[in-house]
PDB file of N, CA and C in Angstrom:
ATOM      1  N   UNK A   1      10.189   1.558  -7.988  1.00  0.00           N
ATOM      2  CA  UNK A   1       9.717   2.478  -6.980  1.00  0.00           C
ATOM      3  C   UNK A   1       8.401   2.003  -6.385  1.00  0.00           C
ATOM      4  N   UNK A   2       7.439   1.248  -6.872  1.00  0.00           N
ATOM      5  CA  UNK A   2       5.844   1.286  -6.991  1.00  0.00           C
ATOM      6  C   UNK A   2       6.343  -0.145  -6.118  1.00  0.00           C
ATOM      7  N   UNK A   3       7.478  -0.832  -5.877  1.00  0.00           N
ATOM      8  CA  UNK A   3       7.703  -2.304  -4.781  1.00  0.00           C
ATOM      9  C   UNK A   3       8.088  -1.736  -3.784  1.00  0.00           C
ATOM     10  N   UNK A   4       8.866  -1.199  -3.838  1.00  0.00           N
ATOM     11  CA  UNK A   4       9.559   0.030  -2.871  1.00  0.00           C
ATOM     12  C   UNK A   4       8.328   0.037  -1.850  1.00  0.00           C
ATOM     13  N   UNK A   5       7.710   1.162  -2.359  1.00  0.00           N
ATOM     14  CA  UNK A   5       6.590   1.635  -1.614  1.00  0.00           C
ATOM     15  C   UNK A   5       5.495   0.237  -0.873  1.00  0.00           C
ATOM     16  N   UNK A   6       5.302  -0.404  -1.490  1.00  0.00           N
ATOM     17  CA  UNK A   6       4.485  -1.691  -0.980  1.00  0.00           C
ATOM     18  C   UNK A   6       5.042  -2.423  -0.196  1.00  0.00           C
ATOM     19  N   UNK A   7       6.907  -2.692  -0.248  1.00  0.00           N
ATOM     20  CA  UNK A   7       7.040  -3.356   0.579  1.00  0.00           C
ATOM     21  C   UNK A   7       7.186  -2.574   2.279  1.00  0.00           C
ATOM     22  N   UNK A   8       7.416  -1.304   2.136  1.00  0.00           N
ATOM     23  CA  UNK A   8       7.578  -0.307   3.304  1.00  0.00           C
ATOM     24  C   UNK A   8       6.309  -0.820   3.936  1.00  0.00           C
ATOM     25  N   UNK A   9       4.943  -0.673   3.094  1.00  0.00           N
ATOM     26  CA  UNK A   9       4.115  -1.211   3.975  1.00  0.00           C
ATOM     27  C   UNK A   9       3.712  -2.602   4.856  1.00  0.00           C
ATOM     28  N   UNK A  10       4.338  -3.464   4.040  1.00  0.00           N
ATOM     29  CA  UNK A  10       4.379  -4.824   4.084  1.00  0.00           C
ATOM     30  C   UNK A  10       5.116  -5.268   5.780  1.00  0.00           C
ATOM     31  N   UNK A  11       6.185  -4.291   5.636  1.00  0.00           N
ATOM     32  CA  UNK A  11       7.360  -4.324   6.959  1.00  0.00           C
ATOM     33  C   UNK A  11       6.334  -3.228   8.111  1.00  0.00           C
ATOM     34  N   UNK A  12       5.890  -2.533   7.862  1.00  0.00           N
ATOM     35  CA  UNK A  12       5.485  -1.941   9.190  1.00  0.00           C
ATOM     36  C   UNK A  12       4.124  -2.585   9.262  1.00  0.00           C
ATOM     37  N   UNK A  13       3.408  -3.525   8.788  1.00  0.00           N
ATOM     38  CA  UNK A  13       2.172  -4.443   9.143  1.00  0.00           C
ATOM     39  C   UNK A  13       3.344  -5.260   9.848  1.00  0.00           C
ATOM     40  N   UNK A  14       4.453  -6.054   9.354  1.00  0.00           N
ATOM     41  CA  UNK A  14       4.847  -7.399  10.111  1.00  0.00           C
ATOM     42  C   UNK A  14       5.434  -6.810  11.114  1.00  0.00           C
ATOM     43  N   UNK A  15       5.610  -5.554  11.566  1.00  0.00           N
ATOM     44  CA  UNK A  15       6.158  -5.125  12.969  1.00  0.00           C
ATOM     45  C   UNK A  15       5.016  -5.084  13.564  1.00  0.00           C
ATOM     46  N   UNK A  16       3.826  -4.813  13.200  1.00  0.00           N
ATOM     47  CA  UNK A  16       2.978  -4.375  14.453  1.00  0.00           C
ATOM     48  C   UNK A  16       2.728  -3.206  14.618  1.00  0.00           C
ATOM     49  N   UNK A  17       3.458  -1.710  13.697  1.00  0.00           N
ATOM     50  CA  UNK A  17       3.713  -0.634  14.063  1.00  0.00           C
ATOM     51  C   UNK A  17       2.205  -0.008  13.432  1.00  0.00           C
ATOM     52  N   UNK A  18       1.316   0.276  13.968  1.00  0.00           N
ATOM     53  CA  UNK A  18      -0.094   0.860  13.138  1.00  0.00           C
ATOM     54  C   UNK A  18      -0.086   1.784  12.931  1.00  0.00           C
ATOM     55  N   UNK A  19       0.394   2.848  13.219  1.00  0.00           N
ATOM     56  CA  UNK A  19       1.013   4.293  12.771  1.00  0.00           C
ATOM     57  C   UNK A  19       1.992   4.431  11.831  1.00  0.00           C
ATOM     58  N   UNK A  20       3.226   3.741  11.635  1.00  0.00           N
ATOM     59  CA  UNK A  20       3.982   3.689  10.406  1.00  0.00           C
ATOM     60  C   UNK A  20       3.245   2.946   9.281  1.00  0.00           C
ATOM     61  N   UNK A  21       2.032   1.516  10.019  1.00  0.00           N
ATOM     62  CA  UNK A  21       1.737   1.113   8.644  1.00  0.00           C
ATOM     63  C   UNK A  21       0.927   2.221   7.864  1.00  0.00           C
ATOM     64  N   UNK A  22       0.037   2.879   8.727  1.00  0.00           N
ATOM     65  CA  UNK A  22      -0.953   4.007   8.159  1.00  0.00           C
ATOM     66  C   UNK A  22      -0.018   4.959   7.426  1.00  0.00           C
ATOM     67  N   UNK A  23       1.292   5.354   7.990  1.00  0.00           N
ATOM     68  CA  UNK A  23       2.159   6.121   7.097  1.00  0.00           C
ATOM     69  C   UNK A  23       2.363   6.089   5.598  1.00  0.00           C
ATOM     70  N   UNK A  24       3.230   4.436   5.954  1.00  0.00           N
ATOM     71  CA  UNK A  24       3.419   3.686   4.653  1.00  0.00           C
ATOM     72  C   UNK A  24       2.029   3.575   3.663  1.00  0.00           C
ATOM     73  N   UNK A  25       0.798   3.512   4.468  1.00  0.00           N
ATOM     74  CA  UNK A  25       0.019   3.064   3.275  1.00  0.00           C
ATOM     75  C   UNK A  25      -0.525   4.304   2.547  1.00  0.00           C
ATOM     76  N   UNK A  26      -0.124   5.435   3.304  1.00  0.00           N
ATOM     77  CA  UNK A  26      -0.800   6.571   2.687  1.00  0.00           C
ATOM     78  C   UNK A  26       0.270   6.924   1.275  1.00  0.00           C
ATOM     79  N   UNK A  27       1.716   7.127   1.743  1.00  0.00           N
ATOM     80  CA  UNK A  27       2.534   7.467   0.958  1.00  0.00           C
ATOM     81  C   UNK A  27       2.176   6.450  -0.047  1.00  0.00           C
ATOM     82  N   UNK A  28       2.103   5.252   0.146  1.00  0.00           N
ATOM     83  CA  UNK A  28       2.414   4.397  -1.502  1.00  0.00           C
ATOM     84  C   UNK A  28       0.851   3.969  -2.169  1.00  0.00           C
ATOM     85  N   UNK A  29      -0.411   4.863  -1.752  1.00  0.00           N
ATOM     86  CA  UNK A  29      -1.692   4.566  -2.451  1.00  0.00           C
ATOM     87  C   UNK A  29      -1.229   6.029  -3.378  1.00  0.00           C
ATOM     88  N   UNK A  30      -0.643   6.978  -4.139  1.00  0.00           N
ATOM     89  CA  UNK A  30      -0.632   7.633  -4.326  1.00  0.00           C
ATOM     90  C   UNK A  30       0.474   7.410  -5.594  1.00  0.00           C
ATOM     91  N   UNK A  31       1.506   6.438  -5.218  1.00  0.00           N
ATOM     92  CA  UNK A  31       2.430   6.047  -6.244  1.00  0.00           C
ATOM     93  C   UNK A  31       1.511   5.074  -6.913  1.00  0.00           C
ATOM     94  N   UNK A  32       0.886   4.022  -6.344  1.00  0.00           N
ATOM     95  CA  UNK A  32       0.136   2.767  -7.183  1.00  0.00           C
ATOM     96  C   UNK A  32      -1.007   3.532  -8.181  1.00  0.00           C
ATOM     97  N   UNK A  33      -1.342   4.515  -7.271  1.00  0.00           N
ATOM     98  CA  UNK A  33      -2.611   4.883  -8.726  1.00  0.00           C
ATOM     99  C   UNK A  33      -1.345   5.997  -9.709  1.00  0.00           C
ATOM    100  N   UNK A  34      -0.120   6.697  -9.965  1.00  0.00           N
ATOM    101  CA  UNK A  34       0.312   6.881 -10.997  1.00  0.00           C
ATOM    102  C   UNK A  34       0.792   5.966 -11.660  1.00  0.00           C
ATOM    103  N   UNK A  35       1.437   4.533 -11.019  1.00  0.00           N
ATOM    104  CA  UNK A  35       1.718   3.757 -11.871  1.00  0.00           C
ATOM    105  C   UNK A  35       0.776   3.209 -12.797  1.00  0.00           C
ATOM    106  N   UNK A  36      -0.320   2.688 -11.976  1.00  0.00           N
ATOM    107  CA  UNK A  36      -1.734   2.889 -12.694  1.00  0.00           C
ATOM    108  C   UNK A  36      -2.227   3.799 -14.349  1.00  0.00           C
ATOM    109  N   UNK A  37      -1.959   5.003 -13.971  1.00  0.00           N
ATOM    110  CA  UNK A  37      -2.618   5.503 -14.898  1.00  0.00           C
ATOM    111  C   UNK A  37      -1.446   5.934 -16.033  1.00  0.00           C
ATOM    112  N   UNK A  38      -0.209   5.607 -15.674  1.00  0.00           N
ATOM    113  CA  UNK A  38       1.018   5.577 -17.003  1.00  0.00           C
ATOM    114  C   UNK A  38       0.725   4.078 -17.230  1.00  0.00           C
ATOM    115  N   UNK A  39       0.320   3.012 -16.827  1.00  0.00           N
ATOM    116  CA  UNK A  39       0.251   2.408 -17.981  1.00  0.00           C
ATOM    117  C   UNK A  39       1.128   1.082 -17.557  1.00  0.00           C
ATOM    118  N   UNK A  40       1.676   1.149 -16.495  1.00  0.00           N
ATOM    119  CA  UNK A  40       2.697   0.638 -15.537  1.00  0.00           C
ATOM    120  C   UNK A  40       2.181  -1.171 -15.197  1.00  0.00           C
ATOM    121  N   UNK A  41       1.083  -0.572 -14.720  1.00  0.00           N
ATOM    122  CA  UNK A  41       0.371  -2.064 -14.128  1.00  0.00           C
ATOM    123  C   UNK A  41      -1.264  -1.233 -14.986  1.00  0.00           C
ATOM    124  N   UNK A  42      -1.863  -2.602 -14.267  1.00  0.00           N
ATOM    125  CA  UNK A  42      -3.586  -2.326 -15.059  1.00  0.00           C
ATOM    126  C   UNK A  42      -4.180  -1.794 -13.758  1.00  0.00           C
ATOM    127  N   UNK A  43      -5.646  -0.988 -14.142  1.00  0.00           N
ATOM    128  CA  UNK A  43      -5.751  -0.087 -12.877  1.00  0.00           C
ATOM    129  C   UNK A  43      -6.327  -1.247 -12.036  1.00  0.00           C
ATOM    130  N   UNK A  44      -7.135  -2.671 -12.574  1.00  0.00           N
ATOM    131  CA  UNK A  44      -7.817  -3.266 -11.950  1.00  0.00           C
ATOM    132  C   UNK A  44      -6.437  -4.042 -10.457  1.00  0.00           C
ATOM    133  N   UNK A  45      -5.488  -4.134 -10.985  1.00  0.00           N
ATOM    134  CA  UNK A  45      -4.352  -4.808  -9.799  1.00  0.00           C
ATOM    135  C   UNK A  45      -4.032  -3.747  -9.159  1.00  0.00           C
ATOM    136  N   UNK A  46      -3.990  -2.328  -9.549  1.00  0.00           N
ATOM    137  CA  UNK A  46      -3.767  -1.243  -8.585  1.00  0.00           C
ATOM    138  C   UNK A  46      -4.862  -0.800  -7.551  1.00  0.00           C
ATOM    139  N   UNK A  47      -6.362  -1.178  -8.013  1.00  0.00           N
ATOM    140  CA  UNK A  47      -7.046  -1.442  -6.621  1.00  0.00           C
ATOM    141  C   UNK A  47      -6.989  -2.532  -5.872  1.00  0.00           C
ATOM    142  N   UNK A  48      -6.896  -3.562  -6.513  1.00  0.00           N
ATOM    143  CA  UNK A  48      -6.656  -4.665  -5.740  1.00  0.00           C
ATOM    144  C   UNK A  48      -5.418  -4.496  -4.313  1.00  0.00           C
ATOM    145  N   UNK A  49      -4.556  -4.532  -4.588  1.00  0.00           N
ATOM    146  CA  UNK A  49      -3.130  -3.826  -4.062  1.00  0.00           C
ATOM    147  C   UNK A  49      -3.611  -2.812  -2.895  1.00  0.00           C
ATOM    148  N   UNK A  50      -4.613  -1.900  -3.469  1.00  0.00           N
ATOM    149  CA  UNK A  50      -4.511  -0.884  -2.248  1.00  0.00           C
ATOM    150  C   UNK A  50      -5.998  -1.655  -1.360  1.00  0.00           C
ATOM    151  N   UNK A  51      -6.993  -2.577  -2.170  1.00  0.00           N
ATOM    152  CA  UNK A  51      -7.690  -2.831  -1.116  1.00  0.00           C
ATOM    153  C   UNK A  51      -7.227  -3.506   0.071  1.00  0.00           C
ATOM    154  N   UNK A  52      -6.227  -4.935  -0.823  1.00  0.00           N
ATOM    155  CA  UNK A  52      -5.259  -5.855   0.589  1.00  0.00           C
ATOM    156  C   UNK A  52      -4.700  -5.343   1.091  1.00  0.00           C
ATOM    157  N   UNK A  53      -3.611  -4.349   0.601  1.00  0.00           N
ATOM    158  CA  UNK A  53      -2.646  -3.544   2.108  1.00  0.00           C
ATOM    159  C   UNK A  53      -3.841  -2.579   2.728  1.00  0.00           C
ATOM    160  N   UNK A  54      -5.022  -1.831   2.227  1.00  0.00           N
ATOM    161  CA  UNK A  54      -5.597  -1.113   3.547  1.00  0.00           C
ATOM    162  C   UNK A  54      -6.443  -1.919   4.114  1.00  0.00           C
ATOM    163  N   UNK A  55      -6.993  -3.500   3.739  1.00  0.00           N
ATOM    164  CA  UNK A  55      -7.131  -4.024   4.337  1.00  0.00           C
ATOM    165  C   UNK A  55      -6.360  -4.725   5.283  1.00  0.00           C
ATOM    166  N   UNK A  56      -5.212  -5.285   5.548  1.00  0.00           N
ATOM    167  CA  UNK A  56      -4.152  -5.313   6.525  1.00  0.00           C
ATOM    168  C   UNK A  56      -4.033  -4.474   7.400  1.00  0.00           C
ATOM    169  N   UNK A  57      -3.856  -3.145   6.931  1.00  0.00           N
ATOM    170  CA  UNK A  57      -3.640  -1.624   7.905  1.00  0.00           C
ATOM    171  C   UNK A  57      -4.984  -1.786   8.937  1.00  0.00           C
ATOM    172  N   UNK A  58      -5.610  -1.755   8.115  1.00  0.00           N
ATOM    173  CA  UNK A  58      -7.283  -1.828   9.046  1.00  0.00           C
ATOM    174  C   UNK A  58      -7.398  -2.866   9.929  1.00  0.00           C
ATOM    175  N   UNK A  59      -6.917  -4.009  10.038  1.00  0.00           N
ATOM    176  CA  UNK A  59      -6.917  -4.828  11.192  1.00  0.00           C
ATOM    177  C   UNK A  59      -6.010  -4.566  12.115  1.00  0.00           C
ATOM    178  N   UNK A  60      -4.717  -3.749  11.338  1.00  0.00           N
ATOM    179  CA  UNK A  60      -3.514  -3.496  12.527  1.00  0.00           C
ATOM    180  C   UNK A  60      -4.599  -2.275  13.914  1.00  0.00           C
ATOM    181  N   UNK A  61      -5.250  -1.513  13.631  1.00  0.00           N
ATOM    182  CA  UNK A  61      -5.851  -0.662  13.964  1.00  0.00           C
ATOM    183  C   UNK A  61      -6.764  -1.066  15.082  1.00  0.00           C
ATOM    184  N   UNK A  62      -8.010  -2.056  15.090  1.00  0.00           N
ATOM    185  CA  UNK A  62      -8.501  -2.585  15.455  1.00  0.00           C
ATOM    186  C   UNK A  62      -8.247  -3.510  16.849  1.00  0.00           C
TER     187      UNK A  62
END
């Protein structure tokens, strides 16, 4: 589920779409920090993760 969500974002950065990516990135910063805190991944790659995709989002914007 926690690729799922990352790659949704991944596809609306390589469209260009800055409103679906902002979509996508909102919905799946919310799955990465529960995977996070069950234990899933370590929390340090679950910020990492949300800094590069909202860093991506943030240039789509710009």
């Amino acid at each position: 589920m926690l690729r799922t969500y990352i790659k949704n974002v991944l596809k609306a950065i390589e469209s260009g779409d800055a409103d679906a990516a902002r979509n996508a990135y909102t919905a799946a910063v919310p799955v990465i920090d529960k995977s996070a805190g069950k234990g899933l991944i370590h929390k340090n790659k679950a910020a990492r993760q949300k800094s590069r995709l909202g860093q991506h989002v943030q240039a789509l914007q710009s």
